[in-house]
Protein backbone atom coordinates (compact mmCIF):
# COMPACT_ATOMS: atom_id res chain seq x y z
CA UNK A 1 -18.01 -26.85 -21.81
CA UNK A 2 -18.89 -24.07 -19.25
CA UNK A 3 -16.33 -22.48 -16.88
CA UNK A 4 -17.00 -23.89 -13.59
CA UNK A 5 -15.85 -21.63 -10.54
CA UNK A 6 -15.64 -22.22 -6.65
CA UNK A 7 -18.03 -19.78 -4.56
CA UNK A 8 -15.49 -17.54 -4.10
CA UNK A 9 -14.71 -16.48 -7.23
CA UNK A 10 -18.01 -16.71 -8.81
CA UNK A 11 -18.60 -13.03 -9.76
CA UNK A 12 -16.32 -13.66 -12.31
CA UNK A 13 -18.79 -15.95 -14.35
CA UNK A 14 -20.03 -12.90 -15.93
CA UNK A 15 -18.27 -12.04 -18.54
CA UNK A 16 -18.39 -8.20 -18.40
CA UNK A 17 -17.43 -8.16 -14.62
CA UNK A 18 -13.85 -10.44 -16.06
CA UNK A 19 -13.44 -7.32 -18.16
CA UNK A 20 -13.76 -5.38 -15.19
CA UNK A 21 -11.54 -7.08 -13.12
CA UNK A 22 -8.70 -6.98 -15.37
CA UNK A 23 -9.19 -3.64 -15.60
CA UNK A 24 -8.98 -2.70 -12.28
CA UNK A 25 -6.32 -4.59 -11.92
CA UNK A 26 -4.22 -2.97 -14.63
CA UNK A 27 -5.35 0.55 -13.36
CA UNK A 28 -4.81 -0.14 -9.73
CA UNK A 29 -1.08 -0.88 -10.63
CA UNK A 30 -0.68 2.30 -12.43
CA UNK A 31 -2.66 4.43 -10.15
CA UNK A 32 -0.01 3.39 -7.61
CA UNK A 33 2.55 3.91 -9.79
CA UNK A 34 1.53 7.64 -10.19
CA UNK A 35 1.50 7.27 -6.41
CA UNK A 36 5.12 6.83 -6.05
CA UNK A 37 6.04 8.94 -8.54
CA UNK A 38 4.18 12.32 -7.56
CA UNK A 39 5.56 11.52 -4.08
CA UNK A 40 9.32 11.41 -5.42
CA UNK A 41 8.28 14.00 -7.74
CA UNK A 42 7.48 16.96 -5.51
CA UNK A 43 10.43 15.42 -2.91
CA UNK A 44 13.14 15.85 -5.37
CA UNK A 45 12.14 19.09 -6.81
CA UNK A 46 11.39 20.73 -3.29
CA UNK A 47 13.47 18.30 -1.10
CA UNK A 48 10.47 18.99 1.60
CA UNK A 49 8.40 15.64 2.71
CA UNK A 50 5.46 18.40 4.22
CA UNK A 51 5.48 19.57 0.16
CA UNK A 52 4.64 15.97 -0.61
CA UNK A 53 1.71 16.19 2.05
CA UNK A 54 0.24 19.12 0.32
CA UNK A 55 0.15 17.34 -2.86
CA UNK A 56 -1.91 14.61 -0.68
CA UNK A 57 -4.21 17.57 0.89
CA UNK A 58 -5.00 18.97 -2.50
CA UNK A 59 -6.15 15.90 -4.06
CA UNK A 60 -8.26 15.40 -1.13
CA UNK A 61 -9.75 18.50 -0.60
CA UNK A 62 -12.21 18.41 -3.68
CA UNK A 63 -13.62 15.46 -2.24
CA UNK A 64 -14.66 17.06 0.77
CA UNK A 65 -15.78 20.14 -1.10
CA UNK A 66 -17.73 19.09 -4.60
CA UNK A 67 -18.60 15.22 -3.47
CA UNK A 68 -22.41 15.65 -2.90
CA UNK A 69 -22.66 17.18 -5.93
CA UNK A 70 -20.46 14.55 -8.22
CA UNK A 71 -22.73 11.82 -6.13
CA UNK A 72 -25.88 13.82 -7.59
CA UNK A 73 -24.96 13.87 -11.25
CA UNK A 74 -23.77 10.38 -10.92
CA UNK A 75 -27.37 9.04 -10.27
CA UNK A 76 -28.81 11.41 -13.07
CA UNK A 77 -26.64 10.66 -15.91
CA UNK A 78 -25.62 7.25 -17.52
CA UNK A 79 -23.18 5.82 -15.95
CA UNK A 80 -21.12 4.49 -18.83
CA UNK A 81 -20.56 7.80 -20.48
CA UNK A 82 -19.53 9.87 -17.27
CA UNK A 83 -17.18 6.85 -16.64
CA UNK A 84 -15.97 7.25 -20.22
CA UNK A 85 -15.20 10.92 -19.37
CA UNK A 86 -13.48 10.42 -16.08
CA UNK A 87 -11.40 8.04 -17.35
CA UNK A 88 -10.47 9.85 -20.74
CA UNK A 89 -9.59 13.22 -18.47
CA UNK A 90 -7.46 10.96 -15.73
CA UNK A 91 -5.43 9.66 -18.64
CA UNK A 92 -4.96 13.30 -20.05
CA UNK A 93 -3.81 14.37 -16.77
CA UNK A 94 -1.10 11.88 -16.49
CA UNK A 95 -0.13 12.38 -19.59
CA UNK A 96 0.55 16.22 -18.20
CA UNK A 97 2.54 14.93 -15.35
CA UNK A 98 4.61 12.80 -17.99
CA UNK A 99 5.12 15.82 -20.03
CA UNK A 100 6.67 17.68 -16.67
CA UNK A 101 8.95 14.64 -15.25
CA UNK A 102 10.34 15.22 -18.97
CA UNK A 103 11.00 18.78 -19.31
CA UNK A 104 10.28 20.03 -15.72
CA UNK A 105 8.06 22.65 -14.16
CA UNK A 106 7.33 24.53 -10.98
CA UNK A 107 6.28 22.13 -7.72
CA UNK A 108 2.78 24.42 -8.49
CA UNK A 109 2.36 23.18 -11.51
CA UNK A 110 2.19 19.71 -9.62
CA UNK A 111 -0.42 20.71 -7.02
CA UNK A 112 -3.03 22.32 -9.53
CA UNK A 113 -2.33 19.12 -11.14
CA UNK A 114 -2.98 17.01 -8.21
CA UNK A 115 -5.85 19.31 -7.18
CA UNK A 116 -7.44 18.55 -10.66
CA UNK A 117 -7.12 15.01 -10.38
CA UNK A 118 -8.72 14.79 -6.96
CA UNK A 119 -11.81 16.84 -8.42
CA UNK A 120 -12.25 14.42 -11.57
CA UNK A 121 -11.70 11.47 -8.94
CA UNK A 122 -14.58 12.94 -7.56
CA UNK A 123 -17.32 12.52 -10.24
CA UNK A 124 -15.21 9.88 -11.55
CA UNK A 125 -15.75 7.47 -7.79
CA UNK A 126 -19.92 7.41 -7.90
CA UNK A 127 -19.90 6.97 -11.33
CA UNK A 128 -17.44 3.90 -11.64
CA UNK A 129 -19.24 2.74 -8.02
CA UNK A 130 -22.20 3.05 -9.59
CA UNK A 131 -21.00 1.13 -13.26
CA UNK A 132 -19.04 -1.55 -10.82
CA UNK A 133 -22.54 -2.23 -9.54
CA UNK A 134 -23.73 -3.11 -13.10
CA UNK A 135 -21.47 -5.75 -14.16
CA UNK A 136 -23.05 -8.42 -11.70
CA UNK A 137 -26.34 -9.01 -10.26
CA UNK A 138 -27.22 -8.11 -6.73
CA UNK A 139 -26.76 -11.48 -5.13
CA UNK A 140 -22.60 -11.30 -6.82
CA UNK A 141 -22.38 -7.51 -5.68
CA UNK A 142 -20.75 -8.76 -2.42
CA UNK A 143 -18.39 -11.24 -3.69
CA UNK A 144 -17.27 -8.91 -7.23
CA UNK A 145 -16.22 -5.94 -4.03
CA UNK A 146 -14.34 -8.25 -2.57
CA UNK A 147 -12.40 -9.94 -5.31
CA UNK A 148 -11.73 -6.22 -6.24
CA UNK A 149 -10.56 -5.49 -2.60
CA UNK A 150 -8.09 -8.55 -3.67
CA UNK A 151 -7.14 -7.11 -7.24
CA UNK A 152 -6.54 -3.57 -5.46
CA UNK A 153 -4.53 -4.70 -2.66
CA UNK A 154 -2.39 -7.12 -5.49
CA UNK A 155 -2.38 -3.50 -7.77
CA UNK A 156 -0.58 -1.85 -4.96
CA UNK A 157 1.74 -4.31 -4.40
CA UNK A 158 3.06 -4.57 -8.02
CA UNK A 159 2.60 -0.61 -8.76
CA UNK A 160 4.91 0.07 -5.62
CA UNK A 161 7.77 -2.60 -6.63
CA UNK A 162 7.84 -2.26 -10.01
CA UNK A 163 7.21 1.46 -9.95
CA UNK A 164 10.40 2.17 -7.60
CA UNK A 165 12.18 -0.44 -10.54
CA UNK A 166 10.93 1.32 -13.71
CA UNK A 167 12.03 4.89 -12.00
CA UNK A 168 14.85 3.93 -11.18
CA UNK A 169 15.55 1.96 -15.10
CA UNK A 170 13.77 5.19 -16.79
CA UNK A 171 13.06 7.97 -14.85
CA UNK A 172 9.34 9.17 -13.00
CA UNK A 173 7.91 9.91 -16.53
CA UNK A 174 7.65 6.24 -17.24
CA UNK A 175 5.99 5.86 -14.19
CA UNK A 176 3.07 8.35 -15.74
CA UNK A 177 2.80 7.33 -18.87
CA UNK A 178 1.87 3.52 -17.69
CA UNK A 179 -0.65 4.87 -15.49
CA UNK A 180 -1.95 7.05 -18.72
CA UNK A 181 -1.87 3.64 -20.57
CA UNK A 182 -3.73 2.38 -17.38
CA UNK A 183 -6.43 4.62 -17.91
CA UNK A 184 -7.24 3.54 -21.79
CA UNK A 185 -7.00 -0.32 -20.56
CA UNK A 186 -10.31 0.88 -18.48
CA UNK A 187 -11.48 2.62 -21.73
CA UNK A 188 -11.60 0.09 -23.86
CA UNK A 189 -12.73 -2.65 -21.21
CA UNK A 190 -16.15 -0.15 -20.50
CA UNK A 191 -16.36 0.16 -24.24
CA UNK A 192 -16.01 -3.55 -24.85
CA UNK A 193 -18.85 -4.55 -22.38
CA UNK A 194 -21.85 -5.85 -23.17
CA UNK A 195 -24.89 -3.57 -22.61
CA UNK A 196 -27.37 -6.77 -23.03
CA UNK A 197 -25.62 -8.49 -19.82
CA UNK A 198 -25.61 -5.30 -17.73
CA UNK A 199 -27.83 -4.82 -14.45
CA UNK A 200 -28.76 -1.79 -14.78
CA UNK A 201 -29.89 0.85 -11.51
CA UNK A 202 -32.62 2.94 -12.31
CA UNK A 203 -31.97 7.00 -12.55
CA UNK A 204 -33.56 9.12 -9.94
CA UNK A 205 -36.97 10.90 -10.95
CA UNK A 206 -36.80 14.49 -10.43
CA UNK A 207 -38.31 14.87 -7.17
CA UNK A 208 -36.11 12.37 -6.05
CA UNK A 209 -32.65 13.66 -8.10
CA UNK A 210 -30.28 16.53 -6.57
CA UNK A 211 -28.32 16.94 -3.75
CA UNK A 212 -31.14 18.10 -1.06
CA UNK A 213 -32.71 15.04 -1.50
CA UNK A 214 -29.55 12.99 -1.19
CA UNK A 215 -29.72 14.88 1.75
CA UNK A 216 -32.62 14.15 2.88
CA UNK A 217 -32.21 10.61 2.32
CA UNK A 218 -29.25 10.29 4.19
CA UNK A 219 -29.96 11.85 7.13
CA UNK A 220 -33.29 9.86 7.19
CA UNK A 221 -31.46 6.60 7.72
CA UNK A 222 -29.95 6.22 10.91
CA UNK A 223 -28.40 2.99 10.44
CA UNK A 224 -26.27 4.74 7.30
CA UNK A 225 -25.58 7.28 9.51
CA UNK A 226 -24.43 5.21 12.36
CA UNK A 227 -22.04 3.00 9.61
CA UNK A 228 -20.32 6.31 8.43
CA UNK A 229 -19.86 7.12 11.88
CA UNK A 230 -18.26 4.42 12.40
CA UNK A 231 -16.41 3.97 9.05
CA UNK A 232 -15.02 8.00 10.37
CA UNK A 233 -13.53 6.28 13.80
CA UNK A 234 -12.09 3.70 12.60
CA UNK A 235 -10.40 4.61 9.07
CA UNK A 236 -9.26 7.78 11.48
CA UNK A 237 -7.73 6.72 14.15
CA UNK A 238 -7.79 3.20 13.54
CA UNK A 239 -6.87 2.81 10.11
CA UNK A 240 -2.84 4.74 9.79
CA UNK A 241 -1.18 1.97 9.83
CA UNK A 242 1.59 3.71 7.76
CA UNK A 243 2.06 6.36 10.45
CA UNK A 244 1.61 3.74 12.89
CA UNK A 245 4.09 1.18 11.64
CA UNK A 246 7.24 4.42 10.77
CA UNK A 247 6.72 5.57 14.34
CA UNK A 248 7.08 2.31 15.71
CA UNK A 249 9.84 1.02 13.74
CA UNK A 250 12.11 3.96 14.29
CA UNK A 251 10.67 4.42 17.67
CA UNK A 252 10.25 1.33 20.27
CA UNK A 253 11.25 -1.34 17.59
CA UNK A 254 14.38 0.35 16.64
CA UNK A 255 14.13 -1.15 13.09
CA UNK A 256 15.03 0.93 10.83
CA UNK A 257 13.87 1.65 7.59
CA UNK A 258 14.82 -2.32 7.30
CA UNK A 259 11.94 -2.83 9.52
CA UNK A 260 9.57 -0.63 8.52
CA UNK A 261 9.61 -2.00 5.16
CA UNK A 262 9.15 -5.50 6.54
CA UNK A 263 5.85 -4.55 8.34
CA UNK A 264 5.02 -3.22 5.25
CA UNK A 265 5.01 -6.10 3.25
CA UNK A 266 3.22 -8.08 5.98
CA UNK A 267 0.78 -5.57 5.86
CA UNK A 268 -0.12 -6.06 2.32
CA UNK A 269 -0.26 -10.14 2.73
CA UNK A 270 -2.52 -9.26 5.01
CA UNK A 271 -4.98 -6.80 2.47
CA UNK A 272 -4.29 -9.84 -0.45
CA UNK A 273 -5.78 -12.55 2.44
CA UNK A 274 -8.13 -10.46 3.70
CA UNK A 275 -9.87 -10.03 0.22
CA UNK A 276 -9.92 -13.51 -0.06
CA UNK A 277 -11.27 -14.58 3.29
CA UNK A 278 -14.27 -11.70 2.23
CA UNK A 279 -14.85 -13.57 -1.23
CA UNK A 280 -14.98 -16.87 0.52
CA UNK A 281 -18.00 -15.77 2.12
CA UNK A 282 -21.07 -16.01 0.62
CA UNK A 283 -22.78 -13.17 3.09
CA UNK A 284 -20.95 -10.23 4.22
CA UNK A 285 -22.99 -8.57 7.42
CA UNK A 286 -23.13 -6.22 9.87
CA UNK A 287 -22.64 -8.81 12.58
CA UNK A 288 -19.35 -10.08 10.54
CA UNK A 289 -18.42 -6.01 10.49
CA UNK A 290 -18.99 -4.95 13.74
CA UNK A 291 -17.31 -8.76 14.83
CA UNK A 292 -14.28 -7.34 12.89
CA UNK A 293 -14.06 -3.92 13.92
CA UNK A 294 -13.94 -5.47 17.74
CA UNK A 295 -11.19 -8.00 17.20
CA UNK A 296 -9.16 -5.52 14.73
CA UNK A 297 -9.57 -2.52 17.59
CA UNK A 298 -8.57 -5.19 20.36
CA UNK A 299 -5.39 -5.88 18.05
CA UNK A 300 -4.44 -2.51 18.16
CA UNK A 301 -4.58 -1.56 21.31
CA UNK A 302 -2.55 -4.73 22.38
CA UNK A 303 -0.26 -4.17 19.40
CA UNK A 304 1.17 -0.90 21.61
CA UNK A 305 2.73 -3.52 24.12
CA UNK A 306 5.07 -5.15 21.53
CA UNK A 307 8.40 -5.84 22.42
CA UNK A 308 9.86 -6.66 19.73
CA UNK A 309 9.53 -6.61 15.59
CA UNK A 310 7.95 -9.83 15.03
CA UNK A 311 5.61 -9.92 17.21
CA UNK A 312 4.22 -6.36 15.85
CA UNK A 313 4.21 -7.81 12.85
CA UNK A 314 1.88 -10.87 14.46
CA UNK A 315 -0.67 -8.38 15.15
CA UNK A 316 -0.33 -6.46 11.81
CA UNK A 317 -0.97 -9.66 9.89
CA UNK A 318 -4.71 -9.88 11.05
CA UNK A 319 -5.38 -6.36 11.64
CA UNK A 320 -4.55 -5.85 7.36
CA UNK A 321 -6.97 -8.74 7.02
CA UNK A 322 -9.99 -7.33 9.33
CA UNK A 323 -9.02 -3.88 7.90
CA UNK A 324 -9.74 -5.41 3.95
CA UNK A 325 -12.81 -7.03 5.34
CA UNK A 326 -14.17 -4.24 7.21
CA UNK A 327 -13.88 -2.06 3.76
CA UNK A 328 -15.47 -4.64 1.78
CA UNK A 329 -18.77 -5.02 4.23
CA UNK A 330 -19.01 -1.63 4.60
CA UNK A 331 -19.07 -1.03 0.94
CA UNK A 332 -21.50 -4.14 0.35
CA UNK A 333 -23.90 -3.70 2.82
CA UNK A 334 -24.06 0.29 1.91
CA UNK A 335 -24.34 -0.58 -2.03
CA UNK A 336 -26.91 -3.49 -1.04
CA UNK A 337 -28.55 -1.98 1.79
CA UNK A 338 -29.47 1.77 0.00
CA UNK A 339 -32.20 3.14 -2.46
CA UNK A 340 -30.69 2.33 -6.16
CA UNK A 341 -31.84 5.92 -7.26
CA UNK A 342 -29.50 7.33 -4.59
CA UNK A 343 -26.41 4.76 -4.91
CA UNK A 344 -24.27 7.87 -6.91
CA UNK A 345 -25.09 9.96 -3.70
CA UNK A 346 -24.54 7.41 -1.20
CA UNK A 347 -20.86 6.52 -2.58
CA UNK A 348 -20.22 10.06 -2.70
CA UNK A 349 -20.79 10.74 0.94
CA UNK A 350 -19.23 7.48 1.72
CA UNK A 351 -15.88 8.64 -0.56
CA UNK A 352 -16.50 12.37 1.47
CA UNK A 353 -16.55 10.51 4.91
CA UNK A 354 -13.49 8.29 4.09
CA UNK A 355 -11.72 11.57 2.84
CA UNK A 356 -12.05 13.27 6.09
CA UNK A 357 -10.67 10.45 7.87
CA UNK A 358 -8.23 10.45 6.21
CA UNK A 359 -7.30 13.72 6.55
CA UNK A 360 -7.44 14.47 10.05
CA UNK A 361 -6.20 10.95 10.84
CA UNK A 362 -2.81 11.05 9.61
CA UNK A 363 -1.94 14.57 11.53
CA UNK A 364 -4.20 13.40 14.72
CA UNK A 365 -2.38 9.85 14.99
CA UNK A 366 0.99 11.27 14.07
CA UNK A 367 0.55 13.63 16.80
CA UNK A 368 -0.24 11.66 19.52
CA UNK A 369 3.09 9.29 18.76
CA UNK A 370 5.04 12.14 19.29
CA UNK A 371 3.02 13.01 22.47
CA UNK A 372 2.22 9.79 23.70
CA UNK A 373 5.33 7.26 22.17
CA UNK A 374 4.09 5.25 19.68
CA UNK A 375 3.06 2.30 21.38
CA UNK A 376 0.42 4.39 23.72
CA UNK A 377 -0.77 6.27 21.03
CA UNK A 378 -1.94 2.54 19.82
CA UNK A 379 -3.17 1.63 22.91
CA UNK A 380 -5.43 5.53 22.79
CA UNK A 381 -6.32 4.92 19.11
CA UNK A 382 -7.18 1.09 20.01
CA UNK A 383 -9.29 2.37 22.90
CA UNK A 384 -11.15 4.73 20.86
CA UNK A 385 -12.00 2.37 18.25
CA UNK A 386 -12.99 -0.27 20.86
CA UNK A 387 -15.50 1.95 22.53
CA UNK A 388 -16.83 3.68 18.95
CA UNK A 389 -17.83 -0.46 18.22
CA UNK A 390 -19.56 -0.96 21.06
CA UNK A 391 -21.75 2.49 20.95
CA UNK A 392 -22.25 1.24 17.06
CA UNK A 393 -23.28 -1.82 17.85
CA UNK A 394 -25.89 -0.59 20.78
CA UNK A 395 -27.55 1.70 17.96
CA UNK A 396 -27.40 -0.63 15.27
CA UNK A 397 -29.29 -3.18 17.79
CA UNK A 398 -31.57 -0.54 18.86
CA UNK A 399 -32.26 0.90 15.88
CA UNK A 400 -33.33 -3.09 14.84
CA UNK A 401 -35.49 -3.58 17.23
CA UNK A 402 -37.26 -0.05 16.64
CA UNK A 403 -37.86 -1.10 13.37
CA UNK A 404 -39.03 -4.41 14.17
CA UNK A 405 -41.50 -2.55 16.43
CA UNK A 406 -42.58 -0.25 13.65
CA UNK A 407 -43.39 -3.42 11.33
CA UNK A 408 -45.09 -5.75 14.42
CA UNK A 409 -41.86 -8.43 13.12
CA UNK A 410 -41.82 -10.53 15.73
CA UNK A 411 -38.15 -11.22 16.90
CA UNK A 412 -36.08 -14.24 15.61
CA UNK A 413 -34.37 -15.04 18.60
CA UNK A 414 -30.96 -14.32 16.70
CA UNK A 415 -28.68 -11.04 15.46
CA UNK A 416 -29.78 -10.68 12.29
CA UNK A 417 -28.42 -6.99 12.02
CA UNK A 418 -28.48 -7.28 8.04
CA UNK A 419 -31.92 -5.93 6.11
């Protein structure tokens, strides 16, 4: 008798997106694992917390530096064999930060490390973007992102708690060598899918492979252009929750480390319910983006005002969820909504954009706590976000209606802001 699933989990019908998902899973919880214990790592052997945000700044930094090119090879090559060889070299490089937890080594050591992670995460994100695309068809691309947004959001949760267990049981090594072991579960779940029940994207022609013409492409469509604009503002200054939620505990809360592990945890309730809400629907749009964006900005900039613990933790319940489902129609629509021949390219810039956010973000938010307090640098960042929705939203309308020009469509009398 066949499997019968509810809408919302229905990308797992196929059987090589269940391999998938069990995968990411397992990886997610070691990848965070790893997270935790480079962080401790580099702390305990330099006993400086700005040493454990260089280790964050040099896995970034290829990213920013080598992702167009990573994004062009991804849509040249096949996808399961680069995937096989990002993989393979993660694993061997946690296996190398094993070996140093074990018999030590300078904090240097750990950045070129981290540095050489970051690059292979680079040609390693298009690539399993790309291969994550495969195990479904089109019309179960939405729903597989945001079951994943789910299994990444559950991943962190259980690589955090049990990581901070296991190190302190075993020692950080342990902490590598499951995310090593992590890294072959992926492995052998790309080796064990079936290449009959893949959808496969087709390879870019040479005229149309390389990263001018990524280029090219990208700056030719506006409405991409407009969404990573967008995506910049608000995973920027919108989207530090962490930095938000330590300045406001030990600031205007007066929590504690108590508190700011509380907010925390409602914070990832939030990510685990906001993946589901997104795999409950069976259309993920612009309109249900740019709806998000609004109330999640609101949130924010109300959040500054509150007096007390649980009510900040009120408004960082939904913001986690609209900040899950913002990801998740942002990746759909610019999977779903993109040439296939440049999908490598397109999540590379996408990974490059999110990487700069990231990394003037955390400094720029941090900053204007200490300049502002922490609850008006909410109410700024809130602002910001607020008004970057709006100006979206204007373009993404205009930029509608241009094309419906350009084609004589005659307007439907509704938003339709989708393709």
């Amino acid at each position: 008798m066949r499997l019968r699933l509810p809408p919302s989990l229905r990308a797992l019908k196929h059987p090589n997106y269940r391999l998938w998902a069990a995968a990411d899973l397992v990886s997610s919880t070691g990848s965070w694992m790893q997270v935790l214990g480079m962080s401790w790592l580099v702390l305990t052997s330099t006993g400086s917390a700005a040493s454990v945000g260089l280790t964050i700044l040099f896995s970034a930094v290829p990213m920013l530096t080598l992702g167009s090119w990573a994004g062009a090879l991804a849509d040249r090559l096949p996808t399961r064999p680069l995937a096989l060889v990002t993989q393979s070299l993660h694993l061997l490089l946690a296996v190398a930060l094993a070996l140093i937890a074990i018999h030590g080594s300078s904090v240097g050591m750990i950045y070129m490390i981290a540095a050489l992670g970051g690059a292979v995460s680079v040609f390693d994100s298009p690539a399993m973007g790309k291969l994550g695309a495969q195990v479904v068809p089109r019309e179960d691309l939405g729903n597989a992102l945001a079951l994943g947004s789910v299994l990444n959001s559950t991943g962190r949760v259980l690589g955090m708690s049990l990581g901070g267990v296991l190190a302190g049981l075993v020692g950080d090594a342990a902490l590598f060598a499951v995310n090593a072991a992590s890294f072959l579960a992926v492995i052998v779940a790309v080796l064990a899918m079936r290449t009959g029940a893949l959808f496969p994207l087709p390879e870019s022609t040479p005229e149309r492979a390389g990263v001018r013409a990524g280029l090219r492409y990208l700056l030719g469509d506006h409405r991409l252009l407009v969404l990573f604009a967008l995506g910049f503002v608000l995973s920027s200054v919108g989207r530090n929750y962490q930095v938000s939620m330590a300045a406001m505990s030990s600031g205007p809360l007066a929590a504690g480390s108590e508190g700011f592990g509380f907010l925390s945890t409602v914070f990832a309730v939030g990510t685990v319910l906001g993946g589901l809400f997104a795999a409950h629907r069976r259309q993920l749009t612009l309109t249900l983006l740019l709806g998000t964006a609004a109330v999640t900005s609101v949130l924010q900039l109300l959040s500054g005002f509150s007096p007390g613990l649980l009510t900040f933790a009120a408004s960082m319940l939904p913001i986690a969820v609209g900040a899950v489902l913002i990801d998740t129609v942002m990746g759909t629509r610019v999977q779903l909504d993109t040439a296939e021949d440049m999908r490598g390219r397109v999540i590379a810039a996408q990974g490059m954009v999110s990487a700069g956010a990231g990394a003037l973000g955390g400094p720029l938010v941090g900053w204007l706590a200490e300049t502002l307090g922490p609850g008006r640098a909410l109410n700024v960042a809130g602002l910001v976000t607020v008004v970057a929705t709006a100006l979206a939203t204007v373009a993404l309308l205009r930029l509608r209606r241009r094309r419906q020009e350009a084609e004589s469509v005659p307007s439907r009398g509704t938003l339709e802001l989708t393709a």
